[in-house]
PDB file of N, CA and C in Angstrom:
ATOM      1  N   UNK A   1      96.395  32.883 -33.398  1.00  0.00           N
ATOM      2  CA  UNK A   1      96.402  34.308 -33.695  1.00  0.00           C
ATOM      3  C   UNK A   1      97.742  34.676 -34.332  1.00  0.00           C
ATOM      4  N   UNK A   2      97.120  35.128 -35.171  1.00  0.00           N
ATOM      5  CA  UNK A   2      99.379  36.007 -36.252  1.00  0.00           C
ATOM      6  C   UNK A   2      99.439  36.751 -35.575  1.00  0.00           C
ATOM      7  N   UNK A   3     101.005  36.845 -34.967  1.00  0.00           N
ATOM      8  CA  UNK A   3     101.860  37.594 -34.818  1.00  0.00           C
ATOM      9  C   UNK A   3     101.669  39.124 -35.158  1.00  0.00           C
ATOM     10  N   UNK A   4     101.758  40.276 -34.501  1.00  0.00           N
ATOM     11  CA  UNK A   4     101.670  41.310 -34.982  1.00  0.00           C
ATOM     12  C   UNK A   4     103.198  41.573 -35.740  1.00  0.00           C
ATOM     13  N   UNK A   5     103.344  42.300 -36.786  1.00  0.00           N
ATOM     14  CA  UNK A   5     103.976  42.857 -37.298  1.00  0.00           C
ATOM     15  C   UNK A   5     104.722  44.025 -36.445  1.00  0.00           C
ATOM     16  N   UNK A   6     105.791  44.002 -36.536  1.00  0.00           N
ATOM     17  CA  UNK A   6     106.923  45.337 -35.511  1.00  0.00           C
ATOM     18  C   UNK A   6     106.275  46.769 -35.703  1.00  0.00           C
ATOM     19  N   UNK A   7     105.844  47.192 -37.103  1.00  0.00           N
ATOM     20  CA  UNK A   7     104.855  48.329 -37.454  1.00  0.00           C
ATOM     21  C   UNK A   7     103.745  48.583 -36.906  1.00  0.00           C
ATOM     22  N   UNK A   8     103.024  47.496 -36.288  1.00  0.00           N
ATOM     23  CA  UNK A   8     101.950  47.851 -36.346  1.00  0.00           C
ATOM     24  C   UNK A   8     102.005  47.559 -34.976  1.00  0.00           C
ATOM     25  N   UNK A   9     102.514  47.314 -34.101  1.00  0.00           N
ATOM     26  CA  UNK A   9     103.013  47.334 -32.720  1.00  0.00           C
ATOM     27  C   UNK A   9     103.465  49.006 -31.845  1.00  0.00           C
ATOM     28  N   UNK A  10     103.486  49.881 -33.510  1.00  0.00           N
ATOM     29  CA  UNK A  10     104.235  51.206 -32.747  1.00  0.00           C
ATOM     30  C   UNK A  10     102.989  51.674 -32.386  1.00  0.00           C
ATOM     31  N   UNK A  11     103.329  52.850 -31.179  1.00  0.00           N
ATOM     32  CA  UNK A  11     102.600  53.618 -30.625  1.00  0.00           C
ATOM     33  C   UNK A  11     101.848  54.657 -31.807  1.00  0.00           C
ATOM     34  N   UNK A  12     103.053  55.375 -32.434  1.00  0.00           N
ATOM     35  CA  UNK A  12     102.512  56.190 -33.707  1.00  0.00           C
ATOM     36  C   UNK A  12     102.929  56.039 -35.095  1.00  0.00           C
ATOM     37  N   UNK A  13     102.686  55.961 -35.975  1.00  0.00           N
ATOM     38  CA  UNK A  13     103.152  55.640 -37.302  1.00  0.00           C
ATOM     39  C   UNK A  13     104.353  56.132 -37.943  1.00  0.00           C
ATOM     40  N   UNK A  14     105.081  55.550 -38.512  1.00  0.00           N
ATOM     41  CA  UNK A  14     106.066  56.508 -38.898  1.00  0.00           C
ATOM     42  C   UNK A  14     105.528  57.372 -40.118  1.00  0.00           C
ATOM     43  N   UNK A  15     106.129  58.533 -40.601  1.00  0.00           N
ATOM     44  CA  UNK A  15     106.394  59.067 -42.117  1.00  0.00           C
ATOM     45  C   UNK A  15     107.285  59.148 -42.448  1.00  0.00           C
ATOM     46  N   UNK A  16     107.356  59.018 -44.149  1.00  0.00           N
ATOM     47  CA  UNK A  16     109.325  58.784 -44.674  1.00  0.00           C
ATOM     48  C   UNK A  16     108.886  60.702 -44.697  1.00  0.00           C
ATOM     49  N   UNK A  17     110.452  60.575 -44.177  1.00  0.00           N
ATOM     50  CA  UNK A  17     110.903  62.361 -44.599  1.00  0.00           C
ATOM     51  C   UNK A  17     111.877  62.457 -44.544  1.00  0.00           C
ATOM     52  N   UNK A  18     112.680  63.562 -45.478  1.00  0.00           N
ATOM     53  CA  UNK A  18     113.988  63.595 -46.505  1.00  0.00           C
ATOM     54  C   UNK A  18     114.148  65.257 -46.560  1.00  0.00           C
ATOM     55  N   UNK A  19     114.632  65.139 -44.889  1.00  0.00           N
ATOM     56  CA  UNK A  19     115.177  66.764 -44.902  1.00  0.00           C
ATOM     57  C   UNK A  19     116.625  66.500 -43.963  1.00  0.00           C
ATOM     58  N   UNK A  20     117.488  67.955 -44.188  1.00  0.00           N
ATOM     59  CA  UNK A  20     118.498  67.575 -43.250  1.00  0.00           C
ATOM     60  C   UNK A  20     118.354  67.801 -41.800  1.00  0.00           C
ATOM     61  N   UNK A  21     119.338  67.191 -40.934  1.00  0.00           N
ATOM     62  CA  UNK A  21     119.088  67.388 -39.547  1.00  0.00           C
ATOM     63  C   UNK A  21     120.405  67.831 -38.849  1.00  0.00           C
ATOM     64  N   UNK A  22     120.982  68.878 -37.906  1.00  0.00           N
ATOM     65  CA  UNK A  22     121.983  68.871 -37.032  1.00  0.00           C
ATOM     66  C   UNK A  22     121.412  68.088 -35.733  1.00  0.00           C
ATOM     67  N   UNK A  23     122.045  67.589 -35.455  1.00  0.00           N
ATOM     68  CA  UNK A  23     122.058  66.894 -34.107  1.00  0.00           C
ATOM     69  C   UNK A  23     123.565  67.794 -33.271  1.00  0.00           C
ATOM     70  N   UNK A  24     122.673  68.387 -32.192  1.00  0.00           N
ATOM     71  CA  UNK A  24     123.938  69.014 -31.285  1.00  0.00           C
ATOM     72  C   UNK A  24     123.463  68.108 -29.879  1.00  0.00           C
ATOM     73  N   UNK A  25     124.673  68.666 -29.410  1.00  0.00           N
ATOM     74  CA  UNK A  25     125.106  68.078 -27.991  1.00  0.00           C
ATOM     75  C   UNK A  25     125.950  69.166 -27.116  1.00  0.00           C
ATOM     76  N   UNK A  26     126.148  69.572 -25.992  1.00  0.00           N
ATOM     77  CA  UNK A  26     127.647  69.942 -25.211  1.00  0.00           C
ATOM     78  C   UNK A  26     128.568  70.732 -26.554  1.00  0.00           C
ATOM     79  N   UNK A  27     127.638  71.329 -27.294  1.00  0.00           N
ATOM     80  CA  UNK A  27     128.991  72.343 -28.242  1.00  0.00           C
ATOM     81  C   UNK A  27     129.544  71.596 -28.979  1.00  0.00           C
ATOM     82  N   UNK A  28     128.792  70.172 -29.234  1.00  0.00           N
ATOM     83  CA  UNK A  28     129.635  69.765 -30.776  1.00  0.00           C
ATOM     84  C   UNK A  28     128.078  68.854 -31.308  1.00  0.00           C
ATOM     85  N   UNK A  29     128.344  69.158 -33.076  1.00  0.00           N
ATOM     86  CA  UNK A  29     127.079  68.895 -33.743  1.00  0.00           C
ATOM     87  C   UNK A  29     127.521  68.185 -34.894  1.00  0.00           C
ATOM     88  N   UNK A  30     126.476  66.992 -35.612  1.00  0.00           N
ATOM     89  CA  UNK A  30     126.869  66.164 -36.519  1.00  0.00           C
ATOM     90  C   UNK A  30     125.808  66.217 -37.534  1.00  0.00           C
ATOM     91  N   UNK A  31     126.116  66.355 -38.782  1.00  0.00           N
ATOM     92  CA  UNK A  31     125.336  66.842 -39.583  1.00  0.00           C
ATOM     93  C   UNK A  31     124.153  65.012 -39.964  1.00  0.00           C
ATOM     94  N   UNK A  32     123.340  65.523 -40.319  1.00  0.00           N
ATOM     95  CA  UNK A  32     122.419  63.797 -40.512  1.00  0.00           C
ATOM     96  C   UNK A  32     121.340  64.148 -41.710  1.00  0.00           C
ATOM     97  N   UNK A  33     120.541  62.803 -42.336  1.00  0.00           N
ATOM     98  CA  UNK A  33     119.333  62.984 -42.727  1.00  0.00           C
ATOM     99  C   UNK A  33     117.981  62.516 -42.313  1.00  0.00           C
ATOM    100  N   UNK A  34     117.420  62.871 -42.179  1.00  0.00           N
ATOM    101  CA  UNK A  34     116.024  62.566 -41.929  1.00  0.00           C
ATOM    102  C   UNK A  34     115.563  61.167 -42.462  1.00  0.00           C
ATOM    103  N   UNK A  35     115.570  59.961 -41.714  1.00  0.00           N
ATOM    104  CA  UNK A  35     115.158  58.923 -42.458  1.00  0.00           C
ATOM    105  C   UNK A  35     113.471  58.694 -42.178  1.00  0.00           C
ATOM    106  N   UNK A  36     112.992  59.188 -40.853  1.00  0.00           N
ATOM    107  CA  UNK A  36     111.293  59.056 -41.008  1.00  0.00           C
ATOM    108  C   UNK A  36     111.069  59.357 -39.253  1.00  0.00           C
ATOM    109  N   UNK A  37     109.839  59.916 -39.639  1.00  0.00           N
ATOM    110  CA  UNK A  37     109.399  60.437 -38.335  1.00  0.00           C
ATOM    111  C   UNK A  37     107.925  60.377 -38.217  1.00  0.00           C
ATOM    112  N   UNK A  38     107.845  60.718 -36.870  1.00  0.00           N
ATOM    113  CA  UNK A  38     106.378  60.247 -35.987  1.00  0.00           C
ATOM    114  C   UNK A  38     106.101  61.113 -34.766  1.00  0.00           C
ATOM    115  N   UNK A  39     105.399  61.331 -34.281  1.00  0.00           N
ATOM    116  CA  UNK A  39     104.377  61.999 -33.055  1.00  0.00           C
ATOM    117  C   UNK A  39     105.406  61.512 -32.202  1.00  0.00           C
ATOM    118  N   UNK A  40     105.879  59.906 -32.327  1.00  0.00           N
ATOM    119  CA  UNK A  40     106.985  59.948 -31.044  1.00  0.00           C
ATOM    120  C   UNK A  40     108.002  60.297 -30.961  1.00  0.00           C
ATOM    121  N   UNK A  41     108.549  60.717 -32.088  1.00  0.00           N
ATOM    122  CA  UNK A  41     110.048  60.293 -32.534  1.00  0.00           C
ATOM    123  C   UNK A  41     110.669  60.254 -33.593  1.00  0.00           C
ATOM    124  N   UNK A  42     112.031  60.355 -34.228  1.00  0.00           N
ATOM    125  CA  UNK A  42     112.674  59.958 -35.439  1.00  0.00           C
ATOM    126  C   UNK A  42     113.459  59.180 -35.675  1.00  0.00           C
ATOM    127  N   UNK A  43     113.619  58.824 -36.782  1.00  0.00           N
ATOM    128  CA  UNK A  43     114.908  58.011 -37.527  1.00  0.00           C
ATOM    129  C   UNK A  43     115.922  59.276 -38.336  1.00  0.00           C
ATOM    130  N   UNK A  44     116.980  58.672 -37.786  1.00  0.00           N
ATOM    131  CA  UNK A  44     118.427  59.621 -38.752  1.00  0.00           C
ATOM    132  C   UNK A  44     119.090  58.789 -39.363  1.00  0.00           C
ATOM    133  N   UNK A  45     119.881  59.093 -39.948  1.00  0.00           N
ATOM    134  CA  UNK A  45     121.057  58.222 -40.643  1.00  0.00           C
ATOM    135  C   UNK A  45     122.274  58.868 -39.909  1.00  0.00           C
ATOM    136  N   UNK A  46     122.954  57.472 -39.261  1.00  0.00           N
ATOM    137  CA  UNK A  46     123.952  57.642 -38.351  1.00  0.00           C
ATOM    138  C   UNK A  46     125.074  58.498 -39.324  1.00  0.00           C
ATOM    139  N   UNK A  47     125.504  60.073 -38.551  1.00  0.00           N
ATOM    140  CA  UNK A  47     126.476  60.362 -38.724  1.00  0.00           C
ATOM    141  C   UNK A  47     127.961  59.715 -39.294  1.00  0.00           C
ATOM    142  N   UNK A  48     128.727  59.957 -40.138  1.00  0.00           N
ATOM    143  CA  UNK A  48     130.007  59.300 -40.332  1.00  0.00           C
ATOM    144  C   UNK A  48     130.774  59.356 -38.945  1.00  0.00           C
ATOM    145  N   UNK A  49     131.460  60.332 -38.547  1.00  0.00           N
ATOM    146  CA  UNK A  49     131.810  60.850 -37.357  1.00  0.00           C
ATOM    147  C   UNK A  49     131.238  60.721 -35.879  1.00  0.00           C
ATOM    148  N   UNK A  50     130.091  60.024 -35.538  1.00  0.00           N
ATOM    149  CA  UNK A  50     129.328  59.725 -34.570  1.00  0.00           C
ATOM    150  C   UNK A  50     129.984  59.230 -33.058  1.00  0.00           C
ATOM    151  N   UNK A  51     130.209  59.694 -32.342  1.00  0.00           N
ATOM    152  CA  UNK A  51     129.948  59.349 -31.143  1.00  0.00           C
ATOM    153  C   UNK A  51     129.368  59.641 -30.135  1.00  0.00           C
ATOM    154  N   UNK A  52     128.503  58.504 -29.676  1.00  0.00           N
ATOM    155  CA  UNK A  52     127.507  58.360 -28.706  1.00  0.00           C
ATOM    156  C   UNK A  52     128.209  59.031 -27.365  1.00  0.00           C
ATOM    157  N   UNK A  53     127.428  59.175 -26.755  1.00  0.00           N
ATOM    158  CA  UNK A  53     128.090  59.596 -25.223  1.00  0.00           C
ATOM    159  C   UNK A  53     126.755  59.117 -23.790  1.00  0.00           C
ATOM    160  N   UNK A  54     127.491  58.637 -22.886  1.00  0.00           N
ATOM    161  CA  UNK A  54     126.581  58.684 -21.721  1.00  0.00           C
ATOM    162  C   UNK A  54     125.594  59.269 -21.505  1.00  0.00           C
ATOM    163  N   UNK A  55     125.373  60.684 -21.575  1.00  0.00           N
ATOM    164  CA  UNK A  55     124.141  62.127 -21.947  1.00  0.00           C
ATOM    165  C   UNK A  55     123.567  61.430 -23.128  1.00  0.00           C
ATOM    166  N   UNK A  56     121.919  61.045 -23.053  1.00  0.00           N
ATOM    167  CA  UNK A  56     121.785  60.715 -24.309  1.00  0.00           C
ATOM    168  C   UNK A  56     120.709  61.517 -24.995  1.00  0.00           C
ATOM    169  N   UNK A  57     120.558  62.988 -24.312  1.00  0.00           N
ATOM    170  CA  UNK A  57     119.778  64.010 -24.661  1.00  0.00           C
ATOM    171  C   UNK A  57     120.805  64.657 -25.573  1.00  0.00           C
ATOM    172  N   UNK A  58     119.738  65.168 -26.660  1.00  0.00           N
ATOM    173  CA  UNK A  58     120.505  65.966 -27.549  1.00  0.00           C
ATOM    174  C   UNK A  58     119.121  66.483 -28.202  1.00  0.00           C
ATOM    175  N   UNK A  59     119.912  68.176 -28.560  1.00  0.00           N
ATOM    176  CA  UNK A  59     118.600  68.596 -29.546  1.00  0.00           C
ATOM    177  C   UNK A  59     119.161  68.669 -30.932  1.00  0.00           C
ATOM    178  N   UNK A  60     118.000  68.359 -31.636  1.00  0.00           N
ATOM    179  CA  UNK A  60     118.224  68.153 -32.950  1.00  0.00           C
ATOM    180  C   UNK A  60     117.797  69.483 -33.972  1.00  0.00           C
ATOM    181  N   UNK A  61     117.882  70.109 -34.563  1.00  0.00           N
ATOM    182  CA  UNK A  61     117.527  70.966 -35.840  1.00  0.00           C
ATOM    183  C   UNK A  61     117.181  70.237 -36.945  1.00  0.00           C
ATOM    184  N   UNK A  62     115.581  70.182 -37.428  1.00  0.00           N
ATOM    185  CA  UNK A  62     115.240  69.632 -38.349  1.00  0.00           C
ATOM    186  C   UNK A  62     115.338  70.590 -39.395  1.00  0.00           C
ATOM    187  N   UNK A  63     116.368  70.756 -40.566  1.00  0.00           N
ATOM    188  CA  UNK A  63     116.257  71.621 -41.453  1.00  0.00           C
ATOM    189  C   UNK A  63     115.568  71.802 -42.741  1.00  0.00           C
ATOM    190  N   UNK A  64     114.407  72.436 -43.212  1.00  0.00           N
ATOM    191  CA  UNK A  64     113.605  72.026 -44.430  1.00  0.00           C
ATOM    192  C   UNK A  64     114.243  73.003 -45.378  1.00  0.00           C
ATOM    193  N   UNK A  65     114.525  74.473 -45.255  1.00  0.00           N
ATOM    194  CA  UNK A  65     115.029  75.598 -45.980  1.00  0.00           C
ATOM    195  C   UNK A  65     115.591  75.977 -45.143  1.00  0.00           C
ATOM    196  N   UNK A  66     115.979  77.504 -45.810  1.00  0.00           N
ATOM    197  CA  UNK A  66     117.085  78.209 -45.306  1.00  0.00           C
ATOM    198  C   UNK A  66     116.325  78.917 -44.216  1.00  0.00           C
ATOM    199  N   UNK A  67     114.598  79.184 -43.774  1.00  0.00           N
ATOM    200  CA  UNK A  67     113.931  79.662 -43.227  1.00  0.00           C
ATOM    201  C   UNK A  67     113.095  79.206 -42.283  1.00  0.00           C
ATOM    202  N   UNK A  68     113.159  77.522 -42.149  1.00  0.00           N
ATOM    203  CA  UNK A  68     112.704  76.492 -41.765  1.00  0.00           C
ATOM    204  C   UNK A  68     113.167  75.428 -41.182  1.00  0.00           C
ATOM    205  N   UNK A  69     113.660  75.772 -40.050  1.00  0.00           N
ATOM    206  CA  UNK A  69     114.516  74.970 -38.782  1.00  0.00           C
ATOM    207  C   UNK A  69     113.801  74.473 -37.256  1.00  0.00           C
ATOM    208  N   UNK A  70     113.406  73.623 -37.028  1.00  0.00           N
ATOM    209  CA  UNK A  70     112.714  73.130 -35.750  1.00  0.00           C
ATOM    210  C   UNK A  70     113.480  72.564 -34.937  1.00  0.00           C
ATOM    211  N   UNK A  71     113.752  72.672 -33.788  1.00  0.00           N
ATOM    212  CA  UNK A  71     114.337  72.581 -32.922  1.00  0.00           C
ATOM    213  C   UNK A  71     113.441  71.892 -31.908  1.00  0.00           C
ATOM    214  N   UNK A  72     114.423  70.267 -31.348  1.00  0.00           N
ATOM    215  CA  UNK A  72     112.982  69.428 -30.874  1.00  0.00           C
ATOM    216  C   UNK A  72     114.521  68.636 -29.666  1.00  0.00           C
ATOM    217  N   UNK A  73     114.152  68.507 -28.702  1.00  0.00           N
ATOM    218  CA  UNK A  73     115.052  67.811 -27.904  1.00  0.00           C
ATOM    219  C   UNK A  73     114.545  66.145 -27.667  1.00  0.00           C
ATOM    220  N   UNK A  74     115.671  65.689 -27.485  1.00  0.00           N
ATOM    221  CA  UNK A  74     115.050  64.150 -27.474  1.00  0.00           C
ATOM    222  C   UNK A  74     116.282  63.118 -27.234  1.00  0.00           C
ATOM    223  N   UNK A  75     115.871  62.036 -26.715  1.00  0.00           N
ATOM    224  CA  UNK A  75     117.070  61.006 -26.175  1.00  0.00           C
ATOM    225  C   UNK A  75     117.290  60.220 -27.610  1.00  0.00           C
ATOM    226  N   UNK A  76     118.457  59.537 -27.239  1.00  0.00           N
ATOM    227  CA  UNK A  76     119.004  58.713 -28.618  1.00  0.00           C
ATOM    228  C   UNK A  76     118.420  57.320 -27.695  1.00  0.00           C
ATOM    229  N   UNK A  77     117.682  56.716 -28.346  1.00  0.00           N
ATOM    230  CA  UNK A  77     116.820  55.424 -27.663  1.00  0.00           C
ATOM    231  C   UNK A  77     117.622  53.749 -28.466  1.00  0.00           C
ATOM    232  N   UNK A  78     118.261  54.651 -29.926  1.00  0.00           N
ATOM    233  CA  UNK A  78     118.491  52.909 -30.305  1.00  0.00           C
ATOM    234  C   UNK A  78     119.834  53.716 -31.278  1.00  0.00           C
ATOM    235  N   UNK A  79     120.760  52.559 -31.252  1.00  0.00           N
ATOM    236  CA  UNK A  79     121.848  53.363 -32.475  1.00  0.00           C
ATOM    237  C   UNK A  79     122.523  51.756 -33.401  1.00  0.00           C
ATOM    238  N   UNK A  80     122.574  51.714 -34.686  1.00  0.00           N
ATOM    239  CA  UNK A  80     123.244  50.695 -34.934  1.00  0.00           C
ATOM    240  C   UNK A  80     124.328  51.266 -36.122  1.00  0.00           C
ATOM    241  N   UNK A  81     124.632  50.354 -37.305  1.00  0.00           N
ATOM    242  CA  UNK A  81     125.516  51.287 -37.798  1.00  0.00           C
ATOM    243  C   UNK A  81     125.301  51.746 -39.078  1.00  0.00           C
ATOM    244  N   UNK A  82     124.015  51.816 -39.436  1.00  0.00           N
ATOM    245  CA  UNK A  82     123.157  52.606 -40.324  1.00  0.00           C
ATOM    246  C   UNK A  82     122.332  54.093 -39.409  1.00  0.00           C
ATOM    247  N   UNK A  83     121.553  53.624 -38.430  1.00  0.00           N
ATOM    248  CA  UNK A  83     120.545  54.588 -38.365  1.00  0.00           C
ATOM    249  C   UNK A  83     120.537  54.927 -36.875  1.00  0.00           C
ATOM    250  N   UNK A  84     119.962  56.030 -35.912  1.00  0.00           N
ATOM    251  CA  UNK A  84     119.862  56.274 -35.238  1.00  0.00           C
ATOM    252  C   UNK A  84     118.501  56.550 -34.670  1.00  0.00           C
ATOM    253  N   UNK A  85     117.996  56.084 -33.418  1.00  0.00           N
ATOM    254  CA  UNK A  85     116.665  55.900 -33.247  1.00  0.00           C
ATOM    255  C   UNK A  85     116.601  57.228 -31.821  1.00  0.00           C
ATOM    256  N   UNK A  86     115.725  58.352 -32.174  1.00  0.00           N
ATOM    257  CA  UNK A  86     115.648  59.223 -31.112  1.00  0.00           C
ATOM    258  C   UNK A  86     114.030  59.629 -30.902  1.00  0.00           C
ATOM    259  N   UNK A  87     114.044  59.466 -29.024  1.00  0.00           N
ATOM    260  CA  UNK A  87     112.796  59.565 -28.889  1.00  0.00           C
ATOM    261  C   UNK A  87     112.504  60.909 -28.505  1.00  0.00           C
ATOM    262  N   UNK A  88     111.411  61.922 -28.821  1.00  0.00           N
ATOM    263  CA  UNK A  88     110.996  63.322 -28.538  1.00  0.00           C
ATOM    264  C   UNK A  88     110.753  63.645 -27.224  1.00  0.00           C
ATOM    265  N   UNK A  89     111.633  64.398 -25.936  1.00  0.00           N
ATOM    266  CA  UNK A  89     110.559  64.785 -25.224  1.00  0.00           C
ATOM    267  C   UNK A  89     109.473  65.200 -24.811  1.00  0.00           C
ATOM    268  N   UNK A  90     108.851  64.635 -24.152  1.00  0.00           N
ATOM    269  CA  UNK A  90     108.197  64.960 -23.429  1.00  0.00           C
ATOM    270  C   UNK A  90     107.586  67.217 -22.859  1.00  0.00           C
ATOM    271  N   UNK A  91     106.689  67.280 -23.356  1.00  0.00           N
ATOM    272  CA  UNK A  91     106.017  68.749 -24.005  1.00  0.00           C
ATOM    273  C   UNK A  91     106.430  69.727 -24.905  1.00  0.00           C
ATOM    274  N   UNK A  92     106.962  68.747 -25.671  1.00  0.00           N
ATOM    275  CA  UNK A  92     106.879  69.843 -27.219  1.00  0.00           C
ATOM    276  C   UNK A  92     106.072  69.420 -27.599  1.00  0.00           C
ATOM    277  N   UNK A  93     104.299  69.205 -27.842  1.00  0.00           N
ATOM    278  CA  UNK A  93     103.570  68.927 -28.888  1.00  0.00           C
ATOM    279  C   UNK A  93     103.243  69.746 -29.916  1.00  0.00           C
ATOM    280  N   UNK A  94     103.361  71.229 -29.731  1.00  0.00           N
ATOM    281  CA  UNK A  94     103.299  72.269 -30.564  1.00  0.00           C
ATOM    282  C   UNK A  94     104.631  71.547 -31.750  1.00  0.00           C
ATOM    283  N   UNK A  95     105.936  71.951 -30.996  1.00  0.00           N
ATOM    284  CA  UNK A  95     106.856  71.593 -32.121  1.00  0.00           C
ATOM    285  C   UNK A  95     106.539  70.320 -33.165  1.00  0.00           C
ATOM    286  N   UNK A  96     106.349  69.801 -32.358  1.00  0.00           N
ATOM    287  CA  UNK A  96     106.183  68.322 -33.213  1.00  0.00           C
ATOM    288  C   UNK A  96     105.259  68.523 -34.196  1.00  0.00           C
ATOM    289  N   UNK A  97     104.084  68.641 -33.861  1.00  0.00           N
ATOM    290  CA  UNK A  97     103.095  69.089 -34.848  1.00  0.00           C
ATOM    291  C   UNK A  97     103.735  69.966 -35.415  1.00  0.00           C
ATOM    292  N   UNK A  98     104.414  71.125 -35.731  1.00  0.00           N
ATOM    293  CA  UNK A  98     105.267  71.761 -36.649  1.00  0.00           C
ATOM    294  C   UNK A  98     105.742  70.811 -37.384  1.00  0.00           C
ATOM    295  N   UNK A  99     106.782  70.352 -36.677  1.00  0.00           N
ATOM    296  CA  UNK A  99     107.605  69.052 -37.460  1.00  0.00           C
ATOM    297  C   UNK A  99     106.987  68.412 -38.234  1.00  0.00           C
ATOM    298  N   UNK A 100     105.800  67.747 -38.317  1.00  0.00           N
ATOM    299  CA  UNK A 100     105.399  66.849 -39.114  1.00  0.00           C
ATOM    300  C   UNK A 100     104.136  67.270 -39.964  1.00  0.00           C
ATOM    301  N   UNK A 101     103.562  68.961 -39.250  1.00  0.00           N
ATOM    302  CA  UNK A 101     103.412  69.493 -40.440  1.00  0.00           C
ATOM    303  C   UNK A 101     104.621  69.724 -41.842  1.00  0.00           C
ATOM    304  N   UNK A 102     105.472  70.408 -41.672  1.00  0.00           N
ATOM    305  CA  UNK A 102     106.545  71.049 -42.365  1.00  0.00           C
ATOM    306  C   UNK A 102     107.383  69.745 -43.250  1.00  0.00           C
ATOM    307  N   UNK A 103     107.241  68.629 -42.464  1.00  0.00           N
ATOM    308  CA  UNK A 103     107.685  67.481 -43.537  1.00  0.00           C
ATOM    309  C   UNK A 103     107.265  67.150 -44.383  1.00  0.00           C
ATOM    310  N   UNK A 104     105.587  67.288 -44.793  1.00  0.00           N
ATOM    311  CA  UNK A 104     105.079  66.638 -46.034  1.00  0.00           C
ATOM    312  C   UNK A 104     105.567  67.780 -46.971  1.00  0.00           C
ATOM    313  N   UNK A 105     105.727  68.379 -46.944  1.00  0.00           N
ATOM    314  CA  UNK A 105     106.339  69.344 -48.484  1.00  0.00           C
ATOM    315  C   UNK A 105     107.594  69.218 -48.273  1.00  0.00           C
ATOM    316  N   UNK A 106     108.650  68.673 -47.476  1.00  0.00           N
ATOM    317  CA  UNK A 106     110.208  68.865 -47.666  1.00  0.00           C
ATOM    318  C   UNK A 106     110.322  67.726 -49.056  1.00  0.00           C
ATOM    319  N   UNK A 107     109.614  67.142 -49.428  1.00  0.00           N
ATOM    320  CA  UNK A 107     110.295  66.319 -50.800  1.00  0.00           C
ATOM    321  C   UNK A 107     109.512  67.168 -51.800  1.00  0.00           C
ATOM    322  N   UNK A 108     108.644  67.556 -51.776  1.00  0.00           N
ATOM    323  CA  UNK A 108     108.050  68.148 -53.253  1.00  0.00           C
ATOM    324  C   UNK A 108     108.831  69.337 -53.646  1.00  0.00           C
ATOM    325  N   UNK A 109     109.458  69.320 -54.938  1.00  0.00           N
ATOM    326  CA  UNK A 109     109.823  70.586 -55.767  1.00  0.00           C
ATOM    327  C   UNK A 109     108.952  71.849 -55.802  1.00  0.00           C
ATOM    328  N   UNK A 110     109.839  72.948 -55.800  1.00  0.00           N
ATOM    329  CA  UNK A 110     109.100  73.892 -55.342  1.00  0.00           C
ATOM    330  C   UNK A 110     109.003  74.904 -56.616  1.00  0.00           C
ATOM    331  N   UNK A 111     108.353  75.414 -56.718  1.00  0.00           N
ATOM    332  CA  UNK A 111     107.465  76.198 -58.476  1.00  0.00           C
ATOM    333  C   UNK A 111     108.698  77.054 -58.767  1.00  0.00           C
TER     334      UNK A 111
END
């Protein structure tokens, strides 16, 4: 039997999405981008300035416009020195479904 593939092993699929993100913590916040997201979770691009801390809850601001900010709390699950791996708590499904409504148009140009 082949090996499953690491992708196809996830719980939910990812989507690429290319919006900005604040990541706050305890009154200090690091600006990021959106490298791809899912029903479980996201990928960021590790902050320049980054440090991790013991607390590994943090809420994030997914920013699409100036009118279009989601706010989703979630643990930092994996960090290397490209990307940051954060998993969604547990009962936001409303948000999320926001979230990943509101991502498929953050790359398309707008009229």
């Amino acid at each position: 039997m082949a090996a499953m593939k690491e992708s196809e092993k996830r719980r939910f699929p990812r989507l690429p999405a290319f919006s900005a993100a604040l990541i706050t913590q305890a009154g200090q916040g690091w600006l990021s981008e959106v490298r791809d997201l899912s029903q479980g979770g996201a990928r960021l691009a590790r902050p320049q300035h980054w440090q991790g801390a013991d607390d590994k809850r943090y809420c994030i601001y997914f920013i699409f416009d100036q009118e279009t900010v989601i706010a989703v709390d979630a643990s930092c699950v994996r960090e290397n020195s490209e990307d940051l791996g954060f998993a969604f708590e547990d009962g936001q499904e409303t948000k999320v479904k926001d979230l990943l409504y509101e991502s498929r148009f953050a790359d398309q140009d707008t009229p």
